[in-house]
Protein backbone atom coordinates (compact mmCIF):
# COMPACT_ATOMS: atom_id res chain seq x y z
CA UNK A 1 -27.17 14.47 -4.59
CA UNK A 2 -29.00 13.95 -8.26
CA UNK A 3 -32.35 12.45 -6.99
CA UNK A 4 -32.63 10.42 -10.24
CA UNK A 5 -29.66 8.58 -9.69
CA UNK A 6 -30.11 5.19 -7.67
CA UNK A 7 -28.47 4.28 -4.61
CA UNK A 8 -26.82 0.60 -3.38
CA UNK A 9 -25.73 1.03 0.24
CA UNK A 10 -23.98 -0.94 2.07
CA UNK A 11 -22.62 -1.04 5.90
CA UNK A 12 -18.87 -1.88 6.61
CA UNK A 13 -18.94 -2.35 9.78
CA UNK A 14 -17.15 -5.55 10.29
CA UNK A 15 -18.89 -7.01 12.86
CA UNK A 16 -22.01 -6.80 11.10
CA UNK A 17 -20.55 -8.30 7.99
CA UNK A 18 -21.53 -11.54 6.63
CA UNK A 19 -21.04 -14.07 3.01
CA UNK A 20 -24.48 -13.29 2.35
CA UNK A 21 -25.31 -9.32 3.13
CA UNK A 22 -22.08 -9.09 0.95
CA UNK A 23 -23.66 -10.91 -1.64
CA UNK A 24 -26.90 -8.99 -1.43
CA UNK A 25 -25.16 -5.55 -2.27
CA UNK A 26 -23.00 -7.17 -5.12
CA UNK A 27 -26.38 -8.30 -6.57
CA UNK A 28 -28.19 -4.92 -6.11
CA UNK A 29 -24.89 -3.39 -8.31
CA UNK A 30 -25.61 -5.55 -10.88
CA UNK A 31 -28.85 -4.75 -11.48
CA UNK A 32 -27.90 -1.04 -11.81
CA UNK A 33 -25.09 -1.92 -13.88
CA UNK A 34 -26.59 -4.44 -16.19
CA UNK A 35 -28.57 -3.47 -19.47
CA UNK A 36 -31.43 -5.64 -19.86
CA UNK A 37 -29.46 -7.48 -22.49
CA UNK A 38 -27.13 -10.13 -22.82
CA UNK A 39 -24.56 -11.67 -25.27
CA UNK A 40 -24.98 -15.93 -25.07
CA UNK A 41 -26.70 -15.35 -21.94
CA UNK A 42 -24.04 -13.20 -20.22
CA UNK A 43 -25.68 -9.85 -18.83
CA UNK A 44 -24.18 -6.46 -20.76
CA UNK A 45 -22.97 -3.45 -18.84
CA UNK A 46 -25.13 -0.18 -20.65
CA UNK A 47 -23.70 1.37 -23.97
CA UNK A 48 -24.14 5.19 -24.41
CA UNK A 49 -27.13 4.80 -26.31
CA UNK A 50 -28.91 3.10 -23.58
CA UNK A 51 -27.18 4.44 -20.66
CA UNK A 52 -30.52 6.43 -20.22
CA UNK A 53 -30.00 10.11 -18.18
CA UNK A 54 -31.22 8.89 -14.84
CA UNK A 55 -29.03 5.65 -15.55
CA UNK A 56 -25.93 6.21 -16.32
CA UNK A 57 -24.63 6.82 -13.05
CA UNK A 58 -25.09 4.34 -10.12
CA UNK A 59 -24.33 5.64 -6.36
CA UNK A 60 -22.52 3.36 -4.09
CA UNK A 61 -23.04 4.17 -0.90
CA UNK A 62 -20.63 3.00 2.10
CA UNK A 63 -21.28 3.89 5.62
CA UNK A 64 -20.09 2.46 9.33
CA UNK A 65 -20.34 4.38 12.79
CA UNK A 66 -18.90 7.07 12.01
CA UNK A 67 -18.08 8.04 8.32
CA UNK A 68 -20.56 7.60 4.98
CA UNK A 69 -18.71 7.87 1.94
CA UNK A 70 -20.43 7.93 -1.28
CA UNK A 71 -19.50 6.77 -5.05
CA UNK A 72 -20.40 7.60 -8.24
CA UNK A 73 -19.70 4.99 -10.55
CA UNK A 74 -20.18 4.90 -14.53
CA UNK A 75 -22.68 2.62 -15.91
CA UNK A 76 -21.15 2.13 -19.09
CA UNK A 77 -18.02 0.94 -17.62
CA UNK A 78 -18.09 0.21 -13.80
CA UNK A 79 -15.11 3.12 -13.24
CA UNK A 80 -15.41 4.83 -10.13
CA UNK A 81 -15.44 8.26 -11.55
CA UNK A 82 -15.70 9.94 -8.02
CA UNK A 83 -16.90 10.31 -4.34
CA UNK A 84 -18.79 12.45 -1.39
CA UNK A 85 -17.62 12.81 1.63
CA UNK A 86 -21.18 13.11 2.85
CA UNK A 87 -21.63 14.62 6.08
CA UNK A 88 -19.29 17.50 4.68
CA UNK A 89 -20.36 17.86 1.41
CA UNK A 90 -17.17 17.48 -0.52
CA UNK A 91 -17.13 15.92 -3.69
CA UNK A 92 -13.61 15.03 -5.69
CA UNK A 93 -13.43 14.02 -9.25
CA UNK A 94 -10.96 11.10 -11.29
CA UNK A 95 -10.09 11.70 -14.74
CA UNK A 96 -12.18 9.55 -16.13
CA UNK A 97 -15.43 11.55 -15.06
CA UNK A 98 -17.07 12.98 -17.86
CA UNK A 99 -18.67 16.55 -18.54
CA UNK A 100 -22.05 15.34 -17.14
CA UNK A 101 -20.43 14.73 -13.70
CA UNK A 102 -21.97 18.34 -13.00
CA UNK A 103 -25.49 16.16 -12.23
CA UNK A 104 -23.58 14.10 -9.70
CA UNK A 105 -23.67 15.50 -5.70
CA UNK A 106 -25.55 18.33 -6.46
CA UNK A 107 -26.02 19.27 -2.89
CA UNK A 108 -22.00 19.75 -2.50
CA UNK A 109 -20.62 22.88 -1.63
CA UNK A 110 -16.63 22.17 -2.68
CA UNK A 111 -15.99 19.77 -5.86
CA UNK A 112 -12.48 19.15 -6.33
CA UNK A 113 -10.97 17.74 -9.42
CA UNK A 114 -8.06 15.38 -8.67
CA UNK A 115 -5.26 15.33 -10.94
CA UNK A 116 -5.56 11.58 -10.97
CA UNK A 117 -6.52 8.58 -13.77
CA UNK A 118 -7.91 5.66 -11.98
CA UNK A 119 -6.14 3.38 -14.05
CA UNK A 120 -4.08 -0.14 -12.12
CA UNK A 121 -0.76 1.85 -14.63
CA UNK A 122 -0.96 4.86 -12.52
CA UNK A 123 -2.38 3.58 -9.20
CA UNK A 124 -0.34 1.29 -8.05
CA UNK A 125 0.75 -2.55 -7.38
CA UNK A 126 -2.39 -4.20 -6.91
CA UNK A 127 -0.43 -7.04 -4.75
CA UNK A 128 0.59 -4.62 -1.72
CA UNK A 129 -2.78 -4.37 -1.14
CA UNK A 130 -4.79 -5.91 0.90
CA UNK A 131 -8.28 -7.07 0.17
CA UNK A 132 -10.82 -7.79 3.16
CA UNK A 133 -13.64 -6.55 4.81
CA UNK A 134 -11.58 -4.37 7.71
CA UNK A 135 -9.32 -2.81 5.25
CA UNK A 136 -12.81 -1.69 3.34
CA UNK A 137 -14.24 -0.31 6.91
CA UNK A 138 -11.08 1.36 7.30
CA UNK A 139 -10.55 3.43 4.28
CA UNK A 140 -13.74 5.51 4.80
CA UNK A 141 -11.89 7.19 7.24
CA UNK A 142 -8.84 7.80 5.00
CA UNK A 143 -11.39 9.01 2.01
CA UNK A 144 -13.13 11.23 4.29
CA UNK A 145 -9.37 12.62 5.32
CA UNK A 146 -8.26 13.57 1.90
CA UNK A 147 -8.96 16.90 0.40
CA UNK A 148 -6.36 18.22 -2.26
CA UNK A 149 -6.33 18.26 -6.12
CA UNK A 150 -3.17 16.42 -5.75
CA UNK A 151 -3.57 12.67 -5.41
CA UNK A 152 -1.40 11.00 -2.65
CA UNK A 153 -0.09 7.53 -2.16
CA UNK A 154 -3.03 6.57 0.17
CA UNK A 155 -5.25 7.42 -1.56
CA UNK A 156 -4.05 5.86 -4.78
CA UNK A 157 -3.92 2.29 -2.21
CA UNK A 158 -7.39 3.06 -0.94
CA UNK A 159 -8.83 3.60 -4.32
CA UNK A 160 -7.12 0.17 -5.35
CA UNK A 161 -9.02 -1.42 -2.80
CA UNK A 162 -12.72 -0.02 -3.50
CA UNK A 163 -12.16 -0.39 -7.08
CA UNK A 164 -11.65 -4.36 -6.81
CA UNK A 165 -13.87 -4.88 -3.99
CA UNK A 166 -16.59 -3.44 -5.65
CA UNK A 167 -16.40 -2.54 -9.29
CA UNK A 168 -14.35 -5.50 -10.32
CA UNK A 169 -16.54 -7.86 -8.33
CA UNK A 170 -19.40 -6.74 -9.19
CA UNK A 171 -17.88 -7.65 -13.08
CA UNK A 172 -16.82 -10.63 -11.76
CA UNK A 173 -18.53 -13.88 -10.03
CA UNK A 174 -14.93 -15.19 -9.64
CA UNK A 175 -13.52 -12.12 -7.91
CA UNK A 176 -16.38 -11.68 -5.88
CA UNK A 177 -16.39 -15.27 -4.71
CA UNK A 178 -12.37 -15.32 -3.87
CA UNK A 179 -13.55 -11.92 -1.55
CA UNK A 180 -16.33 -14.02 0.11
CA UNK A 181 -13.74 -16.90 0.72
CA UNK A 182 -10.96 -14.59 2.03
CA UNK A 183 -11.91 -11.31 2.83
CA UNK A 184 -12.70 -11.93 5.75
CA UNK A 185 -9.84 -11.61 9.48
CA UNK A 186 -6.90 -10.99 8.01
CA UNK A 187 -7.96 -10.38 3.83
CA UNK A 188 -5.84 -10.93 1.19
CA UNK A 189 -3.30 -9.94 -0.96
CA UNK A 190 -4.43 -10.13 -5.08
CA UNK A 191 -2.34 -12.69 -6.81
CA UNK A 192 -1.97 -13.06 -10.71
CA UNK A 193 -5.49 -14.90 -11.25
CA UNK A 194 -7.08 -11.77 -10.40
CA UNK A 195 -5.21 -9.04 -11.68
CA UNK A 196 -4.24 -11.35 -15.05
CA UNK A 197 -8.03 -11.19 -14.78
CA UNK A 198 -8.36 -7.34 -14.43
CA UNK A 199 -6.11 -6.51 -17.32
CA UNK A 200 -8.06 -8.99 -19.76
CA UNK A 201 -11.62 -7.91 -18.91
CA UNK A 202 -11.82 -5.77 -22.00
CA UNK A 203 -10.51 -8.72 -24.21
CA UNK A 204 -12.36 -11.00 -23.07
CA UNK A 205 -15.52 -8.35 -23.54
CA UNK A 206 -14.85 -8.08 -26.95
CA UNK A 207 -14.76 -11.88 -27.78
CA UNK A 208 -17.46 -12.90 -25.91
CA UNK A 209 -19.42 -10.70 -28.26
CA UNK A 210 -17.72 -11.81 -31.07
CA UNK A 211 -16.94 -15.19 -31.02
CA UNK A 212 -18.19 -17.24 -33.34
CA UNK A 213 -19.94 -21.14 -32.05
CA UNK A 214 -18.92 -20.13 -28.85
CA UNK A 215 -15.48 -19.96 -29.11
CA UNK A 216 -12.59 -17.24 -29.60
CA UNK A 217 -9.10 -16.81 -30.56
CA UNK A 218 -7.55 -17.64 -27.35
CA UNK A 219 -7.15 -15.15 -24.46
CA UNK A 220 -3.85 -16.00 -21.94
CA UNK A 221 -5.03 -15.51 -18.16
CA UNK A 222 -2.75 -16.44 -15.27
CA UNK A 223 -3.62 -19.14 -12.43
CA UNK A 224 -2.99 -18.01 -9.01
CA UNK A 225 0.39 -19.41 -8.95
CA UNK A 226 1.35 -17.25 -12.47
CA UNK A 227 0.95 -20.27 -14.59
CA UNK A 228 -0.78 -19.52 -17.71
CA UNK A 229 -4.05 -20.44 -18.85
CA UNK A 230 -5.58 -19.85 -22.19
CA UNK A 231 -9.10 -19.52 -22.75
CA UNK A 232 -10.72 -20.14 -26.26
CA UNK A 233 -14.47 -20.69 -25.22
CA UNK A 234 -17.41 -19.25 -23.43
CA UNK A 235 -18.22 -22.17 -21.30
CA UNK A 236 -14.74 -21.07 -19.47
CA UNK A 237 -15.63 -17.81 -19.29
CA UNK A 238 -18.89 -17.95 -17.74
CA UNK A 239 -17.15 -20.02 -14.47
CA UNK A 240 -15.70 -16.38 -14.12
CA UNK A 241 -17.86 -13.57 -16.11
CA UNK A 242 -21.06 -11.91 -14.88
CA UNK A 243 -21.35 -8.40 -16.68
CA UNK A 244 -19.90 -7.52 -19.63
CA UNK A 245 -19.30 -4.06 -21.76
């Protein structure tokens, strides 16, 4: 794959799984992601002018016993814009990937473009699925399975669940924490405080940078129980915001 790209691995085998090695891979992805610059002290995702050519991809790289799976995601935004399969050297891109995708997996010898946006809209209900550490271990094996230019349901599901696990997490100190409290035996299923969180990330972006004393017009999130809950200031945001675009 493009040698100047970095890579964040991380094992998903659950037995070896722990709070902390989980922890330790979420903070490695946020140093890729993050900028070197920060808006009242909360750390920026990279624009395009500083998204550098050897930065402004990250590879993620997931692996157990028997399957290593690895994704590209977008510094400037934290999309997964594709994946390896890496033992076969298959490659598929999302929608979202951009013309310079052509410096990702160089070493592939099929790339596949799937007729798929990664978008929640067009991927699915994010409450039928399950969060947790074994559903995470078991979708390599359901990544490394797929090889069409037409999406299919499970992989839609699967996508759902690398996307939050990782990508939103790594956004998020509040999503990643509610994985490290239950992801674990049985996992979860996302309720509104997450995804109300999700849809609002790009909101909230945008009036972090600019608010004005610290405080915004008011941006409606959901509790967990679909209650709503406004927030107006950046002391509430930064119980719940770690990288920002």
């Amino acid at each position: 794959m493009g040698a100047n790209y970095n890579t964040v691995t991380f094992n998903t085998t659950f037995e070896n799984m722990s709070v902390g090695y989980y922890q330790t891979f979420i903070q490695s992805l946020r140093r890729e992601l993050f900028s070197g610059t920060t808006s009242y002290d909360i750390p920026l995702l990279r624009t395009k002018s500083t998204a550098i050519k050897d930065k402004q991809f990250v590879y993620v790289k997931l692996f157990n016993q028997s399957f290593t799976i690895t994704f590209a995601i977008s510094t400037l935004n934290s999309y997964v814009i594709g994946y390896q399969v890496d033992a076969e050297r298959r490659c598929y891109f999302f929608k979202e990937a951009p013309e310079s995708k052509t410096s990702l997996f160089r070493e592939s010898t099929r790339r596949v473009d799937v007729d798929l946006k990664t978008n929640y809209d067009i991927l699915g209900n994010r409450e039928n699925v399950n969060l947790g550490f074994k559903s995470l271990n078991k979708s390599l094996e359901k990544f490394r399975n797929f090889d069409s230019e037409n999406p299919t349901e499970e992989l839609r599901h699967n996508l759902i669940l690398v996307i939050q696990m990782i990508a939103e997490a790594a956004r998020s100190k509040y999503i990643q924490q509610k994985l490290e409290v239950k992801g674990f035996e049985a996992g979860f299923f996302p309720k509104a405080d997450i995804i109300s969180y999700e849809n609002k990330w790009e909101d909230l972006s945008k009036a972090i940078q600019n608010s004005k004393n610290g405080t915004f017009p008011k941006i409606q999130l959901q509790n967990e129980d679909y209650n709503q809950t406004d927030i107006t200031s950046l002391i509430l945001v930064k119980l719940f915001f770690m990288c920002n675009h």
